[in-house]
C-alpha atoms as a PDB file:
ATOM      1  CA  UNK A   1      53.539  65.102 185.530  1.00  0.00           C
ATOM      2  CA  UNK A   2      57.120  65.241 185.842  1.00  0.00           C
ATOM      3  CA  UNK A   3      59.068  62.407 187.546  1.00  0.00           C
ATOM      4  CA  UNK A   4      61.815  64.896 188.300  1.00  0.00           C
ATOM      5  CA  UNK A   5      60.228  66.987 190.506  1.00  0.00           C
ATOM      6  CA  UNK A   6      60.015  66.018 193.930  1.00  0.00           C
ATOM      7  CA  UNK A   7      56.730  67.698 194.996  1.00  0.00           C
ATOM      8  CA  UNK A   8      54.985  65.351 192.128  1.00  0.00           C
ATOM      9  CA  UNK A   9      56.474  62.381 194.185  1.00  0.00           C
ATOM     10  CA  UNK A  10      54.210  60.897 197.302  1.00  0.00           C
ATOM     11  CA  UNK A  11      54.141  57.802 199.129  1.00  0.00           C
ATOM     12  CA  UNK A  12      51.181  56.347 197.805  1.00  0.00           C
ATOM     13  CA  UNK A  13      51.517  56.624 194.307  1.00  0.00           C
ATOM     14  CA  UNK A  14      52.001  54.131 191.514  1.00  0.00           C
ATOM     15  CA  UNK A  15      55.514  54.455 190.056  1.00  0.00           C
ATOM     16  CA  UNK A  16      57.889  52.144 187.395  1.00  0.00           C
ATOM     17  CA  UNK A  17      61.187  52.997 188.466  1.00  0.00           C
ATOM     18  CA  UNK A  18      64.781  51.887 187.642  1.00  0.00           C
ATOM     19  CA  UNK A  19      67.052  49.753 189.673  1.00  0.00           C
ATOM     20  CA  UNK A  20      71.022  50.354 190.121  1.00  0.00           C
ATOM     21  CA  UNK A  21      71.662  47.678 188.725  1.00  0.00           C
ATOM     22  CA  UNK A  22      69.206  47.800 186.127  1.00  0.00           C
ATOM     23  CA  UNK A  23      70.145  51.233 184.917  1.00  0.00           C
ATOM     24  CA  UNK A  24      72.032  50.028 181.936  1.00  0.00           C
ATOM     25  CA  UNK A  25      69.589  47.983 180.171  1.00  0.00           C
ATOM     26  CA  UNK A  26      66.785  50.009 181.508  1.00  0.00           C
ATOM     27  CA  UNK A  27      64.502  47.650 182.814  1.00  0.00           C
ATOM     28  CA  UNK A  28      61.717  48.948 184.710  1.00  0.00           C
ATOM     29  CA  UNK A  29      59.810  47.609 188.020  1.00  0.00           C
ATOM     30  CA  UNK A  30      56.327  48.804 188.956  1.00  0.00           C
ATOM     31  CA  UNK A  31      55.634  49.153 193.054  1.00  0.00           C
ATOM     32  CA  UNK A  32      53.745  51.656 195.291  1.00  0.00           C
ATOM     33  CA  UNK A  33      56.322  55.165 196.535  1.00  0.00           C
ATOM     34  CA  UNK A  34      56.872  54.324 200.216  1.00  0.00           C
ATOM     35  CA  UNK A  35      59.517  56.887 201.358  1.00  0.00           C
ATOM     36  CA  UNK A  36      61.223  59.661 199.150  1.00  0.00           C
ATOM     37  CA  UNK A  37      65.150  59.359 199.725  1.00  0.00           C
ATOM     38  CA  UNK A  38      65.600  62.706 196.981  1.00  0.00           C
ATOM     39  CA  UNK A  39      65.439  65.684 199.647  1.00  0.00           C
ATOM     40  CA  UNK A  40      66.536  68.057 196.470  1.00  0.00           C
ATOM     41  CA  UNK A  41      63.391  69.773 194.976  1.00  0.00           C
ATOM     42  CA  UNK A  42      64.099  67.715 191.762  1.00  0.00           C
ATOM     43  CA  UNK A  43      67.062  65.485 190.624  1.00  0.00           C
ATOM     44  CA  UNK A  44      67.864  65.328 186.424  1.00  0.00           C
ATOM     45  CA  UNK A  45      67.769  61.745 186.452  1.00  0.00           C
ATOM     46  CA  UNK A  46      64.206  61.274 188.329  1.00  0.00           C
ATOM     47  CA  UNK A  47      63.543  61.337 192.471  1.00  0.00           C
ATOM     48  CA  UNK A  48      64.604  58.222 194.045  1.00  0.00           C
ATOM     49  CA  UNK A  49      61.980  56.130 196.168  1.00  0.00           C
ATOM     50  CA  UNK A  50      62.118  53.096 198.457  1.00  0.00           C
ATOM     51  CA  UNK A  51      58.497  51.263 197.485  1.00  0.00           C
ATOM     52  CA  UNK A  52      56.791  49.234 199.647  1.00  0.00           C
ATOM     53  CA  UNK A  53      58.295  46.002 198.463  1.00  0.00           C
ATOM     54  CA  UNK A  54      61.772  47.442 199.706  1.00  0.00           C
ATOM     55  CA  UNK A  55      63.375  47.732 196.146  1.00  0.00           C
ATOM     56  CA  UNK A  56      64.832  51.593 195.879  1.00  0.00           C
ATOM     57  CA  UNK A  57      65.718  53.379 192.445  1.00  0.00           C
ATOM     58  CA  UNK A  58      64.525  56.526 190.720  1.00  0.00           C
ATOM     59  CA  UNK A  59      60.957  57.020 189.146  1.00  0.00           C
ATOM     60  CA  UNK A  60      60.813  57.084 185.181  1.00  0.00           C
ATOM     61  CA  UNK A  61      57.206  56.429 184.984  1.00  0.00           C
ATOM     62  CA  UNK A  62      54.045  57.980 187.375  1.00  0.00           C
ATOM     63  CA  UNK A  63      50.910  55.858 187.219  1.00  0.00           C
END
């Protein structure tokens, strides 16, 4: 599954994704997709999600 298409994206799933300020080092945090803020039907740089802990950045890993 790709994590830069949108329709593989749902609030739900288990995601790592990458913070702003993260993006340079490339750290990753793990969380459950609340809301999809991508409306695009895929983004190069992976969909970005709010999870449910409130932390937002775009998914690199699904599962």
């Amino acid at each position: 599954m790709s994590e830069t298409q949108r329709s593989n994206i749902y609030p739900g799933l288990a995601v790592k994704i990458v913070l702003k300020e993260h993006q340079r080092s490339g750290t990753l945090t793990a969380g459950i997709v609340k809301d999809l803020l991508t409306n695009s039907p895929n983004h190069p740089h992976g969909i970005k999600v709010r999870l449910e802990s409130g932390a937002v950045g775009r998914v690199k890993v699904i599962g």
